[in-house]
Protein backbone atom coordinates (compact mmCIF):
# COMPACT_ATOMS: atom_id res chain seq x y z
CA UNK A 1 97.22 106.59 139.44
CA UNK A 2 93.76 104.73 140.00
CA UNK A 3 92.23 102.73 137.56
CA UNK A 4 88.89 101.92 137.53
CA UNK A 5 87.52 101.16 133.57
CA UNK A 6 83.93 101.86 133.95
CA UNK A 7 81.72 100.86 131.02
CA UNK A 8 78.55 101.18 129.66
CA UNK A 9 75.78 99.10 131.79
CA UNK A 10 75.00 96.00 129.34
CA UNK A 11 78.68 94.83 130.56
CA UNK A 12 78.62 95.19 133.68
CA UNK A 13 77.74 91.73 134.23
CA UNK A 14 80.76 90.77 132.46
CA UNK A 15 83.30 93.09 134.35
CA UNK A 16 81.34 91.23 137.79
CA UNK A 17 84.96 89.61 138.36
CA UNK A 18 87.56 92.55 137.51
CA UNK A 19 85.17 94.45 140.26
CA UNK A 20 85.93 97.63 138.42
CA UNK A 21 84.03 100.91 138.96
CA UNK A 22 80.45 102.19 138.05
CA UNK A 23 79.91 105.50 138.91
CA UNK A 24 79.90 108.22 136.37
CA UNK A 25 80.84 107.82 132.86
CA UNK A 26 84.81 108.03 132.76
CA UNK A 27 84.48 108.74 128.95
CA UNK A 28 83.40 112.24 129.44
CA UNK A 29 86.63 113.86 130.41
CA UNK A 30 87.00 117.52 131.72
CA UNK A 31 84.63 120.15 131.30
CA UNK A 32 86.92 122.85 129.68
CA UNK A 33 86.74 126.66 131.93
CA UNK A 34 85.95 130.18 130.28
CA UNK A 35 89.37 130.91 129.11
CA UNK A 36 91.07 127.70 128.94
CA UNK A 37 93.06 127.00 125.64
CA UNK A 38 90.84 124.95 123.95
CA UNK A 39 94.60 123.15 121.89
CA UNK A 40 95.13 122.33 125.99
CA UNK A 41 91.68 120.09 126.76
CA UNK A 42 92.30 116.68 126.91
CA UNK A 43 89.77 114.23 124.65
CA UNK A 44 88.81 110.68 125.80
CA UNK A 45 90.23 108.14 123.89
CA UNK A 46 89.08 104.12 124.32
CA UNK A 47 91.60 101.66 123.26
CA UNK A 48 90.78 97.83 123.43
CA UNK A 49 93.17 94.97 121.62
CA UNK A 50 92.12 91.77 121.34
CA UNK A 51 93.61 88.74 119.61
CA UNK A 52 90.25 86.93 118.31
CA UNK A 53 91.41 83.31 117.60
CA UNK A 54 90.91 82.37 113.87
CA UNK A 55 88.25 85.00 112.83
CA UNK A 56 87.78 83.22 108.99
CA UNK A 57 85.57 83.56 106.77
CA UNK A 58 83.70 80.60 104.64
CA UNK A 59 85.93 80.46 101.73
CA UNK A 60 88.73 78.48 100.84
CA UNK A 61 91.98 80.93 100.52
CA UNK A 62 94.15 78.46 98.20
CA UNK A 63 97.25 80.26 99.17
CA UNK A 64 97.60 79.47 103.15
CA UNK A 65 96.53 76.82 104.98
CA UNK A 66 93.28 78.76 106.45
CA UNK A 67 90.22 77.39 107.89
CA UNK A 68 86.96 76.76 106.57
CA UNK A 69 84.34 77.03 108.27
CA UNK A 70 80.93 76.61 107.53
CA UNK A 71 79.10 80.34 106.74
CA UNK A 72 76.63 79.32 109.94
CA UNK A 73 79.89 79.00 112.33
CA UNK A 74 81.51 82.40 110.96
CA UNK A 75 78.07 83.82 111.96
CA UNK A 76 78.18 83.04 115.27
CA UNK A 77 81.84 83.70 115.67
CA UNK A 78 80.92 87.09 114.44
CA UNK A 79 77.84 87.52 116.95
CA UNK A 80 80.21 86.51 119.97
CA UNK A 81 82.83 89.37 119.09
CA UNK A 82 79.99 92.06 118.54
CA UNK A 83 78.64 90.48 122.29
CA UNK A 84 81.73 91.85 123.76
CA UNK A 85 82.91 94.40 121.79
CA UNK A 86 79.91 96.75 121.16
CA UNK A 87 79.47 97.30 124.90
CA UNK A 88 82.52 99.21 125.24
CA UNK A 89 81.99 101.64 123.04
CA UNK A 90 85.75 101.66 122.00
CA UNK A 91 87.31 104.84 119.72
CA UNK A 92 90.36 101.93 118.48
CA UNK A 93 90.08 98.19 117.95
CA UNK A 94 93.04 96.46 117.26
CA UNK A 95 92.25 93.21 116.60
CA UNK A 96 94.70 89.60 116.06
CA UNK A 97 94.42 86.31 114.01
CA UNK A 98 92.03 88.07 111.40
CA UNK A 99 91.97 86.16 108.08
CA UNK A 100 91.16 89.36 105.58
CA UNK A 101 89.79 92.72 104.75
CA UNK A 102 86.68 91.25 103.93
CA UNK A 103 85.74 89.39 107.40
CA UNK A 104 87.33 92.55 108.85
CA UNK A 105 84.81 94.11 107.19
CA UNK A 106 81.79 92.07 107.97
CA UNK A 107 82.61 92.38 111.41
CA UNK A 108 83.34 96.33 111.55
CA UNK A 109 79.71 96.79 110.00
CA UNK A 110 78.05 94.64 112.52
CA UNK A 111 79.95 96.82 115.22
CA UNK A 112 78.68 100.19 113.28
CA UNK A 113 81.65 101.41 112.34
CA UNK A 114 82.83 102.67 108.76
CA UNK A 115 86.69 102.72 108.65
CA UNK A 116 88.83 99.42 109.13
CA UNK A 117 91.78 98.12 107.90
CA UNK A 118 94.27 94.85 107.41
CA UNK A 119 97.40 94.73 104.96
CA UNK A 120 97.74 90.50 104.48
CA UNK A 121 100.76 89.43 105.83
CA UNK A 122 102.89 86.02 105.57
CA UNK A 123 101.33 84.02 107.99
CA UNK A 124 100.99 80.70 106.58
CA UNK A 125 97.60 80.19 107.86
CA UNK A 126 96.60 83.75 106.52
CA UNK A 127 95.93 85.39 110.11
CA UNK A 128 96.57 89.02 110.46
CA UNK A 129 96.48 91.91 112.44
CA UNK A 130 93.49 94.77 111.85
CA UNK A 131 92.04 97.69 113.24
CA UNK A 132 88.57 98.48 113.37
CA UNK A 133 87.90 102.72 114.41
CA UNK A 134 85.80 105.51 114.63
CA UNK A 135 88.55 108.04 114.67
CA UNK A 136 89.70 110.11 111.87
CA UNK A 137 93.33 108.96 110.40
CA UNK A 138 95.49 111.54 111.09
CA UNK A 139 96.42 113.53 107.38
CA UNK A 140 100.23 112.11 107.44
CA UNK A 141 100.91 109.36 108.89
CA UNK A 142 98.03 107.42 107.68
CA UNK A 143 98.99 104.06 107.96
CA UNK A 144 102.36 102.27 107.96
CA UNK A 145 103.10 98.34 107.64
CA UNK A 146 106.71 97.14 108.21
CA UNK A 147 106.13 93.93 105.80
CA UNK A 148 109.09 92.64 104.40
CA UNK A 149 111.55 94.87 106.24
CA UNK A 150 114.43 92.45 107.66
CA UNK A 151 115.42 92.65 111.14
CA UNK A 152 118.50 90.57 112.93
CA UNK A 153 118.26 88.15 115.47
CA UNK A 154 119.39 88.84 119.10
CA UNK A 155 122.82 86.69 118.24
CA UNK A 156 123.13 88.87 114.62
CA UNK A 157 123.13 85.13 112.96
CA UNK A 158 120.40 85.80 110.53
CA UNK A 159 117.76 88.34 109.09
CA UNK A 160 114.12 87.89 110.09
CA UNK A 161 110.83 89.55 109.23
CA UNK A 162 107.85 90.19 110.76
CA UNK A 163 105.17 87.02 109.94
CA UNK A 164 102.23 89.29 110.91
CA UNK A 165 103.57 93.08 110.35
CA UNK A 166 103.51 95.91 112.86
CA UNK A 167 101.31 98.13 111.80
CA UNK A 168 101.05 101.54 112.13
CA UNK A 169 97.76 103.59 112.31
CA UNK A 170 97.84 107.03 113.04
CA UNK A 171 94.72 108.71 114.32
CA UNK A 172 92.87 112.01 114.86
CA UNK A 173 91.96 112.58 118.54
CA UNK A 174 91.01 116.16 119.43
CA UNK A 175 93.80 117.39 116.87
CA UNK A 176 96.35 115.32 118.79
CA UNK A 177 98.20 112.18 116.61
CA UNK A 178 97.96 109.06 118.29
CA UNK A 179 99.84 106.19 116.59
CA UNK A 180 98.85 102.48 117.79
CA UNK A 181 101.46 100.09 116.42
CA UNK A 182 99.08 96.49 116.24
CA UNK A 183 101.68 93.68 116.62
CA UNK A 184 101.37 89.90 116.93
CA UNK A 185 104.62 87.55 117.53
CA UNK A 186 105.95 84.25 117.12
CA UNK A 187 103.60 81.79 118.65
CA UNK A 188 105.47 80.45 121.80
CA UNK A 189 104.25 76.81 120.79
CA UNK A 190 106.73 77.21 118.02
CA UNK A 191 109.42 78.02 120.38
CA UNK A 192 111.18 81.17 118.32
CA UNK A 193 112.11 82.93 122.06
CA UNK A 194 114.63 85.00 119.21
CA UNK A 195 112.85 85.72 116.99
CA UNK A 196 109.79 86.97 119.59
CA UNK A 197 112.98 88.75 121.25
CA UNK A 198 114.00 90.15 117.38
CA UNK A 199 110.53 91.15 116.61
CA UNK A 200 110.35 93.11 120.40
CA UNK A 201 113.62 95.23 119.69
CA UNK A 202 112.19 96.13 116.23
CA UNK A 203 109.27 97.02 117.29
CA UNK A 204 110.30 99.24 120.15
CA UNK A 205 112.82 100.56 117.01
CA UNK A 206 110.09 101.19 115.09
CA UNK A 207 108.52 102.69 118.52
CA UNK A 208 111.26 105.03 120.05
CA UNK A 209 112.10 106.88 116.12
CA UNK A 210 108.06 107.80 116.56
CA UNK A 211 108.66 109.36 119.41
CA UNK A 212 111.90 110.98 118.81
CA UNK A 213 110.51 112.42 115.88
CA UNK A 214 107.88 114.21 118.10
CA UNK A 215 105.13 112.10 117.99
CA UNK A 216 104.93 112.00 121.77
CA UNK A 217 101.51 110.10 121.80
CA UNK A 218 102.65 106.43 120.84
CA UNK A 219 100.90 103.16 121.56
CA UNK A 220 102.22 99.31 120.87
CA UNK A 221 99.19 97.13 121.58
CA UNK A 222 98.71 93.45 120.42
CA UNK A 223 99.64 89.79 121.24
CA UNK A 224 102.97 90.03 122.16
CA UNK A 225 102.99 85.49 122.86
CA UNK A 226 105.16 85.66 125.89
CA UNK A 227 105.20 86.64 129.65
CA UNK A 228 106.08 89.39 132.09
CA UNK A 229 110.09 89.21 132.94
CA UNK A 230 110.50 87.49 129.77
CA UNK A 231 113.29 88.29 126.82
CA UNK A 232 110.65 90.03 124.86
CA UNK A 233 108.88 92.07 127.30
CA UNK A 234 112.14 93.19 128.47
CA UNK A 235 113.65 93.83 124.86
CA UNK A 236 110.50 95.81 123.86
CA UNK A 237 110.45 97.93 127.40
CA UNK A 238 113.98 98.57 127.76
CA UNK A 239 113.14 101.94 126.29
CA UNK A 240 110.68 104.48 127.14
CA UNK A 241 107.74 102.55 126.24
CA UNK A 242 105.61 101.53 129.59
CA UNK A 243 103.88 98.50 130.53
CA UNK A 244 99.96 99.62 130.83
CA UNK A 245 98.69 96.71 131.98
CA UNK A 246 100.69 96.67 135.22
CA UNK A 247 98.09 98.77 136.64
CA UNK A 248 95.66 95.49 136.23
CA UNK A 249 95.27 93.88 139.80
CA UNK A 250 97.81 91.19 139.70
CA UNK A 251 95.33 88.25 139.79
CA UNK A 252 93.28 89.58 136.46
CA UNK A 253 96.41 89.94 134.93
CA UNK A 254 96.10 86.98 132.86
CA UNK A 255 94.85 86.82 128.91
CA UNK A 256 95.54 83.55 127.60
CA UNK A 257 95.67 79.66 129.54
CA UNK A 258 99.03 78.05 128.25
CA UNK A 259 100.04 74.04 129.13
CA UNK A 260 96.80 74.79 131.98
CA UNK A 261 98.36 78.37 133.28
CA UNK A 262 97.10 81.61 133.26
CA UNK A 263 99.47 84.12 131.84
CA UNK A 264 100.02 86.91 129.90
CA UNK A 265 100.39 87.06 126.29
CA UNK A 266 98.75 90.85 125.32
CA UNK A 267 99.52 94.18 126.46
CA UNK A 268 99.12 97.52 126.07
CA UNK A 269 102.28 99.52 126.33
CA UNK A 270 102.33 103.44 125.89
CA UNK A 271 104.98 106.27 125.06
CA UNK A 272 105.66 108.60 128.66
CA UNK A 273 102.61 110.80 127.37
CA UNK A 274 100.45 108.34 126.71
CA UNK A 275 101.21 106.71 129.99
CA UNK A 276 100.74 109.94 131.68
CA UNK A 277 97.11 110.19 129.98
CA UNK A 278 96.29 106.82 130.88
CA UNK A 279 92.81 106.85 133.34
CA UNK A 280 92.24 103.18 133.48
CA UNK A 281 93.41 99.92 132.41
CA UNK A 282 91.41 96.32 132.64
CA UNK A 283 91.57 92.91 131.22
CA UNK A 284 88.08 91.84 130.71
CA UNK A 285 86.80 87.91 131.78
CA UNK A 286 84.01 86.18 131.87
CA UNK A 287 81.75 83.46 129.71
CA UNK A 288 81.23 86.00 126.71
CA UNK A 289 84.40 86.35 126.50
CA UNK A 290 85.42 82.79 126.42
CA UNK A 291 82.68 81.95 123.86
CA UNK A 292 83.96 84.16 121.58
CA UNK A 293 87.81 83.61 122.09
CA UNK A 294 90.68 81.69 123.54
CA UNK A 295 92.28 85.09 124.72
CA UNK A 296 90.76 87.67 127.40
CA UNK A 297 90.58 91.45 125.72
CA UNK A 298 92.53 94.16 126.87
CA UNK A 299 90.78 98.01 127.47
CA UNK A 300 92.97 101.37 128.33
CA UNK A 301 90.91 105.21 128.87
CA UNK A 302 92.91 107.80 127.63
CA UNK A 303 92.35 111.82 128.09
CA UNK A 304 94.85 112.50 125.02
CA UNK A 305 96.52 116.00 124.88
CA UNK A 306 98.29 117.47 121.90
């Protein structure tokens, strides 16, 4: 399949380098026929995850080791996110390294949307993983974190939980249930190749009973801290779950510059269906981009079908 993101004009100057396509709106999907089931139209769906690097807010959190900074510096952090984010017009934000509800919050609003949503975690710095939508939540399942559930390690020596969940949100999308599982992993500077590896077969766990229970329409997006071919990525795809972000021409497939290399750290992965329904994948570069983060934001299209 083609991909070919094509966005709303005010970012096309920041796409310049992906070279992606600009003809007509992708978003609008297929015009349903006189007759057709309307249960069988497929709805566009916008997914973008994006691991924001130490969104914090200005107050002291005596319980982790957070930053401070000053209210005029969480301003402008703010004002660089909305830069990028409110050109794409996204239906599901899942968003990394976000301190609290609150900032969460503050930064939702200046996007203009009403429902977000973070569970803290036990990151000792207090960074989290969110979601910022305009979708409904699906009526059951809502939302789901896997917080304190134990997990082993790939040798079985010990028990492990997740530092920064996997959560769960279910969503509404043309009376289809679309579940986006927001994950963020060991840091690789801390070395923890298991535990990444532990928190990858858990995840696709958590993953695979979705869709064996019928929820065909599955997502696991987020900072998954290691590389193509690696331990992880193999651990978490040795399942059904496909690797979006292969359709991404090979030399924008980068989201994060580790030790001076490009590589890539965050992915979009999708159950069959969703993979099916995918229209067009991107990772997004450029100077707003960089001003607002140390990682590069990854955007999927979806036409979503019950």
């Amino acid at each position: 399949m083609g991909f070919s993101l094509r966005f709303a004009p005010a970012t096309v100057a920041l796409l310049a380098l992906l070279a992606v396509g600009c003809g007509d709106d992708g978003r609008d999907g297929p015009t349903p026929d006189a007759g057709v089931d309307a249960e069988a139209v497929a709805t566009p769906m916008r997914v973008v995850t994006w691991n924001v690097e130490n969104l914090f807010d200005e107050v002291d959190d005596p319980d982790t080791i957070d930053d401070v900074p000053s209210a005029a510096v969480v301003n402008r952090k703010l004002d660089d996110i909305a830069a990028v984010l409110t050109p794409l017009e996204a239906d599901f934000i899942a968003l990394q390294e976000v301190e609290n509800e609150a900032i969460l919050g503050r930064l939702a609003d200046q996007l203009g949307y009403e429902q977000y949503g973070l569970i803290d975690a036990f990151d000792g710095r207090g960074i989290d993983v969110g979601y910022i939508t305009r979708l409904p939540l699906a009526s059951s399942p809502m939302v789901t974190s896997h917080l304190g559930e134990r997990f082993p390690l790939p040798d079985g020596s010990d028990d492990i939980y997740f530092t920064r969940d996997a959560l769960e949100v279910f969503v509404d999308v043309g009376g289809a249930t679309v579940g986006v599982i927001i994950v963020h992993f060991r840091s690789m500077r801390d070395g923890g190749a298991d535990i990444r590896q532990a928190e990858a077969a858990y995840t696709a766990q958590i993953a695979e009973a979705r869709i064996s229970s019928g929820l065909n329409n599955i997502l696991v997006v987020g900072d998954l801290n290691d590389i193509p071919g690696s331990a992880p990525l193999d651990e978490i795809l040795a399942g059904s779950l496909v690797d979006l972000t292969l359709e991404v021409p090979e030399d924008d497939r980068w989201t994060f510059v580790f030790d001076r290399v490009r590589r890539q750290f965050d992915y979009i992965l999708g159950s069959p269906q969703m993979a099916a329904s995918a229209t067009d994948v991107v990772i997004l570069h450029g100077g707003e981009v960089d001003a607002a983060s140390d990682h590069q934001p990854v955007a999927a299209d979806f036409l979503v079908t019950p």
